[in-house]
C-alpha atoms as a PDB file:
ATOM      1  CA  UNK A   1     -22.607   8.746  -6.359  1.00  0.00           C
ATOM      2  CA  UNK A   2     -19.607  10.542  -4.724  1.00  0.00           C
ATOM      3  CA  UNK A   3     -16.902  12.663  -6.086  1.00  0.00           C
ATOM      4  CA  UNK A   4     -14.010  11.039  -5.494  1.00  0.00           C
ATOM      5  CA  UNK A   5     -10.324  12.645  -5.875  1.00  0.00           C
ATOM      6  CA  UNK A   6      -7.402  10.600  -5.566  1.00  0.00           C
ATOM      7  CA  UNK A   7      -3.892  12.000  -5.006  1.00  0.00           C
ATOM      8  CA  UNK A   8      -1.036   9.381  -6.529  1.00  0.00           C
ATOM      9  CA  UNK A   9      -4.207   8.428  -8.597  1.00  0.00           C
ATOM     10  CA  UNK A  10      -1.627   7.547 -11.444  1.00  0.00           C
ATOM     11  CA  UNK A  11       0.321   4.577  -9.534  1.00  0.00           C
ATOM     12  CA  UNK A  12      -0.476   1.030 -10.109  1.00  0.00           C
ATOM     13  CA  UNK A  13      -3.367   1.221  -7.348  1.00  0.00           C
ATOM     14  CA  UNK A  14      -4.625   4.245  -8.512  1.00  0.00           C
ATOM     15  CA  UNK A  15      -5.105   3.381 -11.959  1.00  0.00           C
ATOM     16  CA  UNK A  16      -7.149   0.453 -11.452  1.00  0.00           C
ATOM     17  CA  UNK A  17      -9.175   2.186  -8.503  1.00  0.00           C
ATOM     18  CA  UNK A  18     -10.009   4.737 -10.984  1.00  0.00           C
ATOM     19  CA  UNK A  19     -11.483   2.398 -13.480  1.00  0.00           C
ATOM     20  CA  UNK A  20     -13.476   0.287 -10.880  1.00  0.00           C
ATOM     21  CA  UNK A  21     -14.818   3.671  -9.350  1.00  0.00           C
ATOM     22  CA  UNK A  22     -15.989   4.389 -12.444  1.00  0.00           C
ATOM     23  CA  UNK A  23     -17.302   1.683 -13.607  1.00  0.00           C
ATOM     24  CA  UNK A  24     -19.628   2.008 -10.361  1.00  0.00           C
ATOM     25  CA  UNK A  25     -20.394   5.313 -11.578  1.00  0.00           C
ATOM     26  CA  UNK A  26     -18.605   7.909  -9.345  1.00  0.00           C
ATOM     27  CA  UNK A  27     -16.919  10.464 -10.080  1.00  0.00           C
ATOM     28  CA  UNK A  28     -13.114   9.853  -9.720  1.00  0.00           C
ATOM     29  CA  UNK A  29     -10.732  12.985 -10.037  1.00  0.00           C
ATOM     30  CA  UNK A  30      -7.038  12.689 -10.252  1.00  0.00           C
ATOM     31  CA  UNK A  31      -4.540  14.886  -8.781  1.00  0.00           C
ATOM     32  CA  UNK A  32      -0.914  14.691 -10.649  1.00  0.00           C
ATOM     33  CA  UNK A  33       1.890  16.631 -11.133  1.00  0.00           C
ATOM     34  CA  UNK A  34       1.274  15.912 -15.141  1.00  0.00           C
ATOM     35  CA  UNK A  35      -1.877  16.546 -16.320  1.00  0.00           C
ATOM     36  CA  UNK A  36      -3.106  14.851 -19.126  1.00  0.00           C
ATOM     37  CA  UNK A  37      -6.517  13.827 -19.295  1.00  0.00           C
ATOM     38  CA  UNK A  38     -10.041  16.179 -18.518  1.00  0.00           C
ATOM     39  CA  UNK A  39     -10.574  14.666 -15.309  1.00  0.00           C
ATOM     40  CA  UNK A  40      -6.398  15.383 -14.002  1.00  0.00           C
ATOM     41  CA  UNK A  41      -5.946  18.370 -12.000  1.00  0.00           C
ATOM     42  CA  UNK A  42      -2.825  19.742 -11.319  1.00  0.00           C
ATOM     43  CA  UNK A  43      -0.958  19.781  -7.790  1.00  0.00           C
ATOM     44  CA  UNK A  44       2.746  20.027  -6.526  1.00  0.00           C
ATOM     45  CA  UNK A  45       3.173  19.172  -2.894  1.00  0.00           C
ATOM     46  CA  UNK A  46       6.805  19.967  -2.757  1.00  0.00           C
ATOM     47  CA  UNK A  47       6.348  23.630  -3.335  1.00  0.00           C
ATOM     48  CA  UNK A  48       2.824  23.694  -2.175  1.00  0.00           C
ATOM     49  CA  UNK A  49       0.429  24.300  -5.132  1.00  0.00           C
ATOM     50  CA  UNK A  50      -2.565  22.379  -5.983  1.00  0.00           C
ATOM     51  CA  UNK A  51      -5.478  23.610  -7.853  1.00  0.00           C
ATOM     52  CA  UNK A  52      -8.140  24.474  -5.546  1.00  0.00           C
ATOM     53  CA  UNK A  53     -10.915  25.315  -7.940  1.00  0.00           C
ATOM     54  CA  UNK A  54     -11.113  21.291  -8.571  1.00  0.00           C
ATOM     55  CA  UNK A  55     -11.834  20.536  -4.368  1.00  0.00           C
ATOM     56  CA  UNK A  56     -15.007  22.490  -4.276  1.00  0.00           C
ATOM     57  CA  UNK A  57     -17.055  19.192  -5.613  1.00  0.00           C
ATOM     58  CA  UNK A  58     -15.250  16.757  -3.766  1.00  0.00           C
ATOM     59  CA  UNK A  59     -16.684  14.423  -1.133  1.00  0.00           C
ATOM     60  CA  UNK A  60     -14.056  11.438  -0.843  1.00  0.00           C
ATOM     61  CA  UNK A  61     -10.349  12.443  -0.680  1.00  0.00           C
ATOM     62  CA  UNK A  62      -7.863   9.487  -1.172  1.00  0.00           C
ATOM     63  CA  UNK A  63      -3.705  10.060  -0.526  1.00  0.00           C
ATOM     64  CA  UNK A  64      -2.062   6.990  -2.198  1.00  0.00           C
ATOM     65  CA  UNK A  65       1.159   8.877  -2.626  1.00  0.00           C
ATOM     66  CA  UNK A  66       4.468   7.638  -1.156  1.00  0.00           C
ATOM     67  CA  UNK A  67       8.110   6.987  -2.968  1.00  0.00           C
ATOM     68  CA  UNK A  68       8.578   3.077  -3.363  1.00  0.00           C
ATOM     69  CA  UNK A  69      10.096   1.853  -0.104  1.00  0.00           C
ATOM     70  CA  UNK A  70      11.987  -1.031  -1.980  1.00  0.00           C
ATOM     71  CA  UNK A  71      13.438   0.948  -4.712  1.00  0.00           C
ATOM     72  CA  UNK A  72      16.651   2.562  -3.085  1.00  0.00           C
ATOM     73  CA  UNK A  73      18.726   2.298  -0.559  1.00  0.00           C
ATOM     74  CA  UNK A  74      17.577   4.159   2.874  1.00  0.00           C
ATOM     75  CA  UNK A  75      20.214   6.982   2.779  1.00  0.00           C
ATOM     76  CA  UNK A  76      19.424  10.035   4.857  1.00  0.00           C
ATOM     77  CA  UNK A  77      17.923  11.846   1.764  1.00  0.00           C
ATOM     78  CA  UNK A  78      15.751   8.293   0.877  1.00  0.00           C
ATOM     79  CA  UNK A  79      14.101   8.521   4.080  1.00  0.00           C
ATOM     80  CA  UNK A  80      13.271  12.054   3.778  1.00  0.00           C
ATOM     81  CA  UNK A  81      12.160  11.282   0.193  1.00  0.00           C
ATOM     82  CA  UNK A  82       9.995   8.566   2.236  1.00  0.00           C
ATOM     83  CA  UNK A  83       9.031  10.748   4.712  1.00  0.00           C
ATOM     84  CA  UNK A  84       7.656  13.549   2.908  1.00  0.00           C
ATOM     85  CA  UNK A  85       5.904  11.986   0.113  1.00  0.00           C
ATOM     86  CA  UNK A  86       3.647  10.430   2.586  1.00  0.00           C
ATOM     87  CA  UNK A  87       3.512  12.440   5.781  1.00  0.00           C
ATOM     88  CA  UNK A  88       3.977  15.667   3.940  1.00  0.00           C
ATOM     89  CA  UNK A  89       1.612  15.149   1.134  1.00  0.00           C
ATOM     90  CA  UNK A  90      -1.209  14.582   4.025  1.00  0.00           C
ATOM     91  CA  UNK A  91      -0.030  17.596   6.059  1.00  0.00           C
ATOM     92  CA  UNK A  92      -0.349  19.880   3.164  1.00  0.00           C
ATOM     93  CA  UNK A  93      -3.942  18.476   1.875  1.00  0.00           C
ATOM     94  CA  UNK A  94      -4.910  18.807   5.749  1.00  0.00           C
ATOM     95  CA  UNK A  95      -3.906  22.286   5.555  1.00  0.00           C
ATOM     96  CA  UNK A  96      -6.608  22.897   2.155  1.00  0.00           C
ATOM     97  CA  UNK A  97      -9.236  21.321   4.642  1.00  0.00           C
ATOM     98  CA  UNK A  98     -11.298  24.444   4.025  1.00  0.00           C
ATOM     99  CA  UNK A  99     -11.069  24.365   0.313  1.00  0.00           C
ATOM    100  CA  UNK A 100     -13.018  20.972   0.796  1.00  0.00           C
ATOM    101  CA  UNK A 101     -16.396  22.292   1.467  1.00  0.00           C
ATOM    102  CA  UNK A 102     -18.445  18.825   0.932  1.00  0.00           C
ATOM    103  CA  UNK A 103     -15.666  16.382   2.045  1.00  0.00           C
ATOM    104  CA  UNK A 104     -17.005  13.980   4.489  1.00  0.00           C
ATOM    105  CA  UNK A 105     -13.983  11.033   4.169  1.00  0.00           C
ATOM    106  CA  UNK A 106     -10.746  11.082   3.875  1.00  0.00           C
ATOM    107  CA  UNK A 107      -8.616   7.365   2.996  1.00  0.00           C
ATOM    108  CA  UNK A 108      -5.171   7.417   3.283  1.00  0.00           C
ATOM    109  CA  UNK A 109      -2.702   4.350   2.087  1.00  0.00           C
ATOM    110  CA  UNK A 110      -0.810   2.762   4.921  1.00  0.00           C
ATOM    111  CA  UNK A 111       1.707  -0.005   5.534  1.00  0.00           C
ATOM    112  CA  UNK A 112       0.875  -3.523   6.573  1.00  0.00           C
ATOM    113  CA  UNK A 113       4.981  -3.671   7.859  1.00  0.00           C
ATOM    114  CA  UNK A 114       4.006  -1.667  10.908  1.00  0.00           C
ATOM    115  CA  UNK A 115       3.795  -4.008  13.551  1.00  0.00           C
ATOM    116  CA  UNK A 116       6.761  -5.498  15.982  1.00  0.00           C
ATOM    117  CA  UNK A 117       9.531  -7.941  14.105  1.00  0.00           C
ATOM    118  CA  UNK A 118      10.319  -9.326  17.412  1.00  0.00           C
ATOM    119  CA  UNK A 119       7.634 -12.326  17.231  1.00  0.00           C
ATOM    120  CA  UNK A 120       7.519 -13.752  14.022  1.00  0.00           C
ATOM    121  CA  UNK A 121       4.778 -15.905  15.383  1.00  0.00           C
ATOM    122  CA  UNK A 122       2.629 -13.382  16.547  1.00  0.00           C
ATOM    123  CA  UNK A 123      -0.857 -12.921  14.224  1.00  0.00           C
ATOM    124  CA  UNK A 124      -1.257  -8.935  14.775  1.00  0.00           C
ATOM    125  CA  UNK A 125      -4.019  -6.948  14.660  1.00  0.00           C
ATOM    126  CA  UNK A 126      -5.343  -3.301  14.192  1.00  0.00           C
ATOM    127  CA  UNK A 127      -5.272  -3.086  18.027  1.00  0.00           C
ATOM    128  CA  UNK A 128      -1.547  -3.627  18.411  1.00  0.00           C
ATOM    129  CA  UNK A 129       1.165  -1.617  19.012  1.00  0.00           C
ATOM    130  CA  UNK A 130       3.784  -0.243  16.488  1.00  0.00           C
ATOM    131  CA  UNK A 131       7.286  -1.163  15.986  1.00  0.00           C
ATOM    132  CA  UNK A 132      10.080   0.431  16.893  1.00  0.00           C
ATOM    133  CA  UNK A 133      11.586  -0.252  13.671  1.00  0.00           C
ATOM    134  CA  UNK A 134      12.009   2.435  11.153  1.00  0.00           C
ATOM    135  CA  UNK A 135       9.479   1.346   9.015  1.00  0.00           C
ATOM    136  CA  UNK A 136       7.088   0.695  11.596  1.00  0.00           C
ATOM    137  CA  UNK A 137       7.743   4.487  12.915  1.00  0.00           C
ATOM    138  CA  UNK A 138       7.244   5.924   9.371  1.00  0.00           C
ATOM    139  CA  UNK A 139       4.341   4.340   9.589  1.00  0.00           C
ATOM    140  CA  UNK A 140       2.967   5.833  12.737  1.00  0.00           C
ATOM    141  CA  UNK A 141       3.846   8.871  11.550  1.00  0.00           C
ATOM    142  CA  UNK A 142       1.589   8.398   7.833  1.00  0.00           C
ATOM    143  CA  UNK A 143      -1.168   7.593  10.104  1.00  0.00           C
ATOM    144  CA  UNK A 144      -1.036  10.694  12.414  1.00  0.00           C
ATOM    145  CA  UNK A 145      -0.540  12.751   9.513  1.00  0.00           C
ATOM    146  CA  UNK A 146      -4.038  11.388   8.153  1.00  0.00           C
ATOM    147  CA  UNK A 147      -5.591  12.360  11.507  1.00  0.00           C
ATOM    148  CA  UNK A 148      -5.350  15.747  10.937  1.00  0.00           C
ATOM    149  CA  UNK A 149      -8.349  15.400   8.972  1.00  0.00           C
ATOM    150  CA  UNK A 150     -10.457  14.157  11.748  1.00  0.00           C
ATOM    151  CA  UNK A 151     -11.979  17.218  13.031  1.00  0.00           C
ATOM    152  CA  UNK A 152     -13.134  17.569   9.122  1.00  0.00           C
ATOM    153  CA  UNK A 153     -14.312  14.054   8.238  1.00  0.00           C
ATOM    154  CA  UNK A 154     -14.182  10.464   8.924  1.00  0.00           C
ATOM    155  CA  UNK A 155     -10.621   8.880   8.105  1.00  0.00           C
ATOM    156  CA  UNK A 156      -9.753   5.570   7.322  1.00  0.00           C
ATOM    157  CA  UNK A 157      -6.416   3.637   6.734  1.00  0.00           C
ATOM    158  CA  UNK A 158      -5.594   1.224   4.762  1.00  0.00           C
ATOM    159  CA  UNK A 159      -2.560  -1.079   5.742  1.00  0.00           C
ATOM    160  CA  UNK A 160      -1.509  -2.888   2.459  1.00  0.00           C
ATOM    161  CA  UNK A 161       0.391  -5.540   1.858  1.00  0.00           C
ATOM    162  CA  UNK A 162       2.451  -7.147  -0.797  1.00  0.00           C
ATOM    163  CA  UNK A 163      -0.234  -6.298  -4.089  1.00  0.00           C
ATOM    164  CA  UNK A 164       0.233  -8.824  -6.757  1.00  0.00           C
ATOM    165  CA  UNK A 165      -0.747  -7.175 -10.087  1.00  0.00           C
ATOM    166  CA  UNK A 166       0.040  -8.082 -13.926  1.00  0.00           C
ATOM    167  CA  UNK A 167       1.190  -4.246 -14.377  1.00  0.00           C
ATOM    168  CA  UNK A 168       4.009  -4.013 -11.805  1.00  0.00           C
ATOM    169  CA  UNK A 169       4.694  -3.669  -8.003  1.00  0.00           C
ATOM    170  CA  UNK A 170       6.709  -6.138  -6.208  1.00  0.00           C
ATOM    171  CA  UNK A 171       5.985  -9.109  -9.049  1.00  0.00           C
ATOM    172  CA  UNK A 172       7.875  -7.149 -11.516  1.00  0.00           C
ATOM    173  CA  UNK A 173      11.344  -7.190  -9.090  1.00  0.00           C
ATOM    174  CA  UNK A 174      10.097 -11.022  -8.199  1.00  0.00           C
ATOM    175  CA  UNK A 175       9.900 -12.097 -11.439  1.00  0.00           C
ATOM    176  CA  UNK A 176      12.658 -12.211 -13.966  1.00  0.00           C
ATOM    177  CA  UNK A 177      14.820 -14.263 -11.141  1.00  0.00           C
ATOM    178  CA  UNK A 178      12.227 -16.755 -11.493  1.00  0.00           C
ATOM    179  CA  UNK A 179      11.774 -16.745 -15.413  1.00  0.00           C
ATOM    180  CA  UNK A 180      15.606 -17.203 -15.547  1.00  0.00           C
ATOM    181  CA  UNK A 181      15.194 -20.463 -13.837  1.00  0.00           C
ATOM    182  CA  UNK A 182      17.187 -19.017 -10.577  1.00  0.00           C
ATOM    183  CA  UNK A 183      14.724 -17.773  -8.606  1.00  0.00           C
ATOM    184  CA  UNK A 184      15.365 -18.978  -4.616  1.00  0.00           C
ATOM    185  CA  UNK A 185      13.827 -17.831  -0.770  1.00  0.00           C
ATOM    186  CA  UNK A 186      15.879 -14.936   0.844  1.00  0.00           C
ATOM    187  CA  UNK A 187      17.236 -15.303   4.009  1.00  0.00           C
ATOM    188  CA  UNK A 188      15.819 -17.905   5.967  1.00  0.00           C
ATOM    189  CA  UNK A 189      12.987 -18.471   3.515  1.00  0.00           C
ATOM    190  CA  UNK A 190      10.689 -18.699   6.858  1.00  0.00           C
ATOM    191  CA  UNK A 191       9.338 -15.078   7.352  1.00  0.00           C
ATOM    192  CA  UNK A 192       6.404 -14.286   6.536  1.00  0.00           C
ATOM    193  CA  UNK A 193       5.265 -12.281   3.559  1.00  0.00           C
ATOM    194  CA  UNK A 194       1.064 -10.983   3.886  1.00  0.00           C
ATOM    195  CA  UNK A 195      -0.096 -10.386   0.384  1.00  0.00           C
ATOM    196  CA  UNK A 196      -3.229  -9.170  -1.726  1.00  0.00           C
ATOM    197  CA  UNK A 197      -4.577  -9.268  -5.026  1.00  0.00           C
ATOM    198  CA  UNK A 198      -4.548  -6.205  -6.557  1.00  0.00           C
ATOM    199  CA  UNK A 199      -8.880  -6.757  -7.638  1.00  0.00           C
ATOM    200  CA  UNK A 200      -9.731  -7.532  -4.102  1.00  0.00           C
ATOM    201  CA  UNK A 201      -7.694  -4.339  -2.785  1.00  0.00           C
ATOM    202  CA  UNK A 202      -9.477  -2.167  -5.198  1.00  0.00           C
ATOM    203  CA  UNK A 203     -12.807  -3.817  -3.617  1.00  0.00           C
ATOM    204  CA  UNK A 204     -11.705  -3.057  -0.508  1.00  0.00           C
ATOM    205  CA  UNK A 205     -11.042   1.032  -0.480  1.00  0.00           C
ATOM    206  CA  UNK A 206     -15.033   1.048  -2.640  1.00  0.00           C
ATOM    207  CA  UNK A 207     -16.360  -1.236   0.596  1.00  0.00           C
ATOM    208  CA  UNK A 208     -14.398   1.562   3.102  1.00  0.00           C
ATOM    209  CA  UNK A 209     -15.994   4.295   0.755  1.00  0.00           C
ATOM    210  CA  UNK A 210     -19.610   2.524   0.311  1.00  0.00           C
ATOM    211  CA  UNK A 211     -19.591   2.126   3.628  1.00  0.00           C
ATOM    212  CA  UNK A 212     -18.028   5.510   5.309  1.00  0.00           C
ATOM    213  CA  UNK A 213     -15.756   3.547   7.138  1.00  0.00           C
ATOM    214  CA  UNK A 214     -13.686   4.817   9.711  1.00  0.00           C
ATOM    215  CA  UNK A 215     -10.371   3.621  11.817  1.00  0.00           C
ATOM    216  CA  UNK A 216      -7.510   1.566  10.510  1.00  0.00           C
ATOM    217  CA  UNK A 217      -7.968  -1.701   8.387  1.00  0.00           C
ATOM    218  CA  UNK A 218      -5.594  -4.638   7.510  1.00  0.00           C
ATOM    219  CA  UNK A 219      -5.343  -4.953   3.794  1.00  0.00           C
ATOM    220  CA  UNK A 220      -4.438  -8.205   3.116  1.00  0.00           C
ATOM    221  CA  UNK A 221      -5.454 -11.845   1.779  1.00  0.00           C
ATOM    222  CA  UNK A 222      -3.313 -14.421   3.729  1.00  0.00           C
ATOM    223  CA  UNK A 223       0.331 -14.670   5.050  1.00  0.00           C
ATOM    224  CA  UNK A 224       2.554 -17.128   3.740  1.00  0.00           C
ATOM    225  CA  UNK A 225       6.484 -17.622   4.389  1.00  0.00           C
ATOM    226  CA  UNK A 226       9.098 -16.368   1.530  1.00  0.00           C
ATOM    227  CA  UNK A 227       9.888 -19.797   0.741  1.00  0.00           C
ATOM    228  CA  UNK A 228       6.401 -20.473  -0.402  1.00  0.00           C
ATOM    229  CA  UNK A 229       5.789 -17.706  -2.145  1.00  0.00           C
ATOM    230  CA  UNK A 230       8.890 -17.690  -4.329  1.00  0.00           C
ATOM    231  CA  UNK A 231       8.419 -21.853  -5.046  1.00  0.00           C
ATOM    232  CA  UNK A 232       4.402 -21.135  -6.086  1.00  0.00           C
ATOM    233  CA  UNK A 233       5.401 -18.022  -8.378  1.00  0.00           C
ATOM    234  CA  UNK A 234       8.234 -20.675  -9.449  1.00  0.00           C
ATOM    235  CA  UNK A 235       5.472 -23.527 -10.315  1.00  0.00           C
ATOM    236  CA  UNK A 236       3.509 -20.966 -12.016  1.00  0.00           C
ATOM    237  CA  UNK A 237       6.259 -20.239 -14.697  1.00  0.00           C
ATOM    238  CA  UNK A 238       6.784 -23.768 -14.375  1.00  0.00           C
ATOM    239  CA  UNK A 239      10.731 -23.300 -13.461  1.00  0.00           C
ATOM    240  CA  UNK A 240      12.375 -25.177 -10.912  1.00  0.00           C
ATOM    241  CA  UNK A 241      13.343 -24.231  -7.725  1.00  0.00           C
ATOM    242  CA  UNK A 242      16.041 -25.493  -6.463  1.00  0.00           C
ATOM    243  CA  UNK A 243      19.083 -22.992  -5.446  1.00  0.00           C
ATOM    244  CA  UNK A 244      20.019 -22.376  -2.041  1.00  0.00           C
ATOM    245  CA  UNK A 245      18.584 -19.874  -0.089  1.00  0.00           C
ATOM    246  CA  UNK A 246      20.335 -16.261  -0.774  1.00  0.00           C
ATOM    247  CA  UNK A 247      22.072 -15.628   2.548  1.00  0.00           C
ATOM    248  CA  UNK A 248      20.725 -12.923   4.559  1.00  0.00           C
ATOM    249  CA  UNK A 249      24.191 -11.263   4.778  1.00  0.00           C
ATOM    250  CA  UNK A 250      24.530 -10.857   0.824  1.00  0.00           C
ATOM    251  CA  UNK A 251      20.749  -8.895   0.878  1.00  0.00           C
ATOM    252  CA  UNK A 252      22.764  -6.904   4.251  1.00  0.00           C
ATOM    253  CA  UNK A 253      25.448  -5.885   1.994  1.00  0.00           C
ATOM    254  CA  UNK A 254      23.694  -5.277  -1.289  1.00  0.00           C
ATOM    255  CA  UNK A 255      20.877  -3.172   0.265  1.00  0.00           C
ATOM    256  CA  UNK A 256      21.896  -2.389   3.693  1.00  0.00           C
ATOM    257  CA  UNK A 257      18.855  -1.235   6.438  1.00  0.00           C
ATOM    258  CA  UNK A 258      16.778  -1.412   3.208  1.00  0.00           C
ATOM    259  CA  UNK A 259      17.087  -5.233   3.283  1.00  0.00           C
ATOM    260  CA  UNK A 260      14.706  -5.459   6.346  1.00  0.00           C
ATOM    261  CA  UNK A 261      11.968  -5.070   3.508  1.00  0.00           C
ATOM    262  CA  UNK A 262      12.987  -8.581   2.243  1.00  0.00           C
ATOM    263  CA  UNK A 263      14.328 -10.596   5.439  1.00  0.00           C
ATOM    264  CA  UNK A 264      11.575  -9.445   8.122  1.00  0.00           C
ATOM    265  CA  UNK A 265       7.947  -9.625   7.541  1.00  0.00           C
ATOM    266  CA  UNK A 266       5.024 -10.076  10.277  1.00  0.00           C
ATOM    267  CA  UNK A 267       1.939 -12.795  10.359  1.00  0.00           C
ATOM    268  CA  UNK A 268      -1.391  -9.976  10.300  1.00  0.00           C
ATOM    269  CA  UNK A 269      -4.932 -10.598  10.831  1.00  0.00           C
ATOM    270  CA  UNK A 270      -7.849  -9.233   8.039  1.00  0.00           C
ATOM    271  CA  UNK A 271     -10.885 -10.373  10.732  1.00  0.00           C
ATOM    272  CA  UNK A 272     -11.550  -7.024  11.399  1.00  0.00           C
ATOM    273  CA  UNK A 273     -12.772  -6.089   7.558  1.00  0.00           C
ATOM    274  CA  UNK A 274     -13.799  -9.430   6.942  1.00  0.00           C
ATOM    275  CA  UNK A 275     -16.407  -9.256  10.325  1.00  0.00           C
ATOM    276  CA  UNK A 276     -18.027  -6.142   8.780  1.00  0.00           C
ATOM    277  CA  UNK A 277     -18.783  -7.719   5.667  1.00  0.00           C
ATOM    278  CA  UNK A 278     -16.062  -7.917   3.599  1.00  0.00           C
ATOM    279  CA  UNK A 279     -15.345 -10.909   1.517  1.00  0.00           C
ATOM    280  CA  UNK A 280     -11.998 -11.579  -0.336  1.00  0.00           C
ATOM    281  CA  UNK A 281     -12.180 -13.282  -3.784  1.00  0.00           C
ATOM    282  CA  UNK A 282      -8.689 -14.487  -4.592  1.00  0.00           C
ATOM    283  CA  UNK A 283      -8.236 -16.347  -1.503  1.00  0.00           C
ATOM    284  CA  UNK A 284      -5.543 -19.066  -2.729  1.00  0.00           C
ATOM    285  CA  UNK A 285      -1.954 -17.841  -3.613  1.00  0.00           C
ATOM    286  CA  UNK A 286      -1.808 -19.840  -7.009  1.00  0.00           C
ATOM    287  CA  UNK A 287      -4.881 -18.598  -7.833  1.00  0.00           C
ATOM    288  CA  UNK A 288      -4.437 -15.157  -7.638  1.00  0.00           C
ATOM    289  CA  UNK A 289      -0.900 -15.850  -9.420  1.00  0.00           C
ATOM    290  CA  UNK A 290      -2.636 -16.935 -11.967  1.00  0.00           C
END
């Protein structure tokens, strides 16, 4: 059994991580900025206060914190917001590495989008270079951050992709376009979007923590293009599908840099994970609609 703290532990990842951990009988401890239950502990990265009485035990540390990179537009104070919700909140638990006497791993959340736009084509793996796109860059810059920790502990990262989930996440934004009958691909409709059911993500940080995993790990299921993934969530509400594509111009106007999230996507390899044991369960896109 390990002691397990996760910070962002009260996101849509978190929440279900908790209850799996559980239910396997760690310990799981939650660090929030609200409190609310005996096993919450209180912490405040932006001014630097976390309560270090509830480290001592702790022998997993998990960082799924980070502001939604879909929700606003990228102003200048967005990608700060972006920046130091994931970079900083890693610096500063780096910098309590001594208040972690029995910490032995350290997981932080990554980005699947990290890899180069310029070949579409392209199946990328762990081993390739970053971007030089700015999400590709914040990226690179999460995952350094999370290498502080090395001289303390082994550290993984996990590069998600699109999470499909009942509770929220991209679906919910996906969603009412398609239950009003008017759902249609973006853009081109031909770039590809990597997804992964939210059950076989959780499966996938407990196999990294099982296991003491180290290094940097693709978190995804398959890849499929936009178009097929908006006409299967389509079939599944049983809509039809059938408007033109949304012009990748509009999505340039409406969102501006931001709209790279929704008209650029990369093709990414999971043979890494799956080669060390892994096995995904919701392999088939309608299935794990469904």
């Amino acid at each position: 059994m390990e002691t397990i703290m996760i910070a962002g532990g009260t996101g849509l990842i978190g929440q279900a991580l908790e209850k799996k951990l559980l239910s396997n009988g760690h310990a799981v401890r939650i660090l929030t900025r609200n409190p609310t239950k005996p096993n919450h502990y209180y912490w405040d990265p932006s001014i630097k206060n976390i309560d270090e009485i509830a480290l001592q035990e702790v022998t997993v540390l998990i960082n799924l914190s980070g502001a939604g990179i879909a929700e606003k537009r990228w102003s200048k104070k967005r990608k700060e917001e972006l920046a130091s919700s994931r970079i900083g909140t890693n610096e500063f638990l780096a910098s309590k590495h001594s208040k972690f006497p029995k910490l032995k791993q350290f997981i932080s959340s990554s980005g699947i989008n990290c890899y180069s736009l310029k070949d579409s084509s392209k199946i990328y793996s762990e081993s390739d270079d970053f971007g030089t796109d700015y999400l590709s860059q914040l990226v690179k810059d999460w995952e350094t951050s999370a290498d502080l920790f090395e001289k303390k502990c082994d550290v993984a990262k996990i590069r998600t992709a699109v999470v499909l989930s009942p509770n929220g996440g991209a679906l919910s934004k996906m969603i009412p376009a398609i239950k009003m009958g008017i759902g249609s691909p973006l853009g081109s409709g031909n770039q590809p979007i990597a997804w992964i059911h939210i059950d076989d993500l959780v499966e996938l940080f407990i196999f990294i923590i099982e296991h003491q995993l180290a290094g940097t790990y693709n978190a995804l299921t398959a890849c499929t293009s936009n178009k097929n993934f908006m006409k299967s969530l389509a079939k599944h509400f049983k809509k039809p599908f059938w408007f033109p594509n949304v012009p990748s111009f509009v999505l340039k106007l409406i969102f501006g840099e931001m709209s790279t999230v929704l008209l650029d996507g990369v093709q990414v390899s999971n043979q890494k994970i799956t080669d060390l044991g892994f096995k995904f369960h919701k392999n088939n896109l309608e299935e794990a609609l469904n």
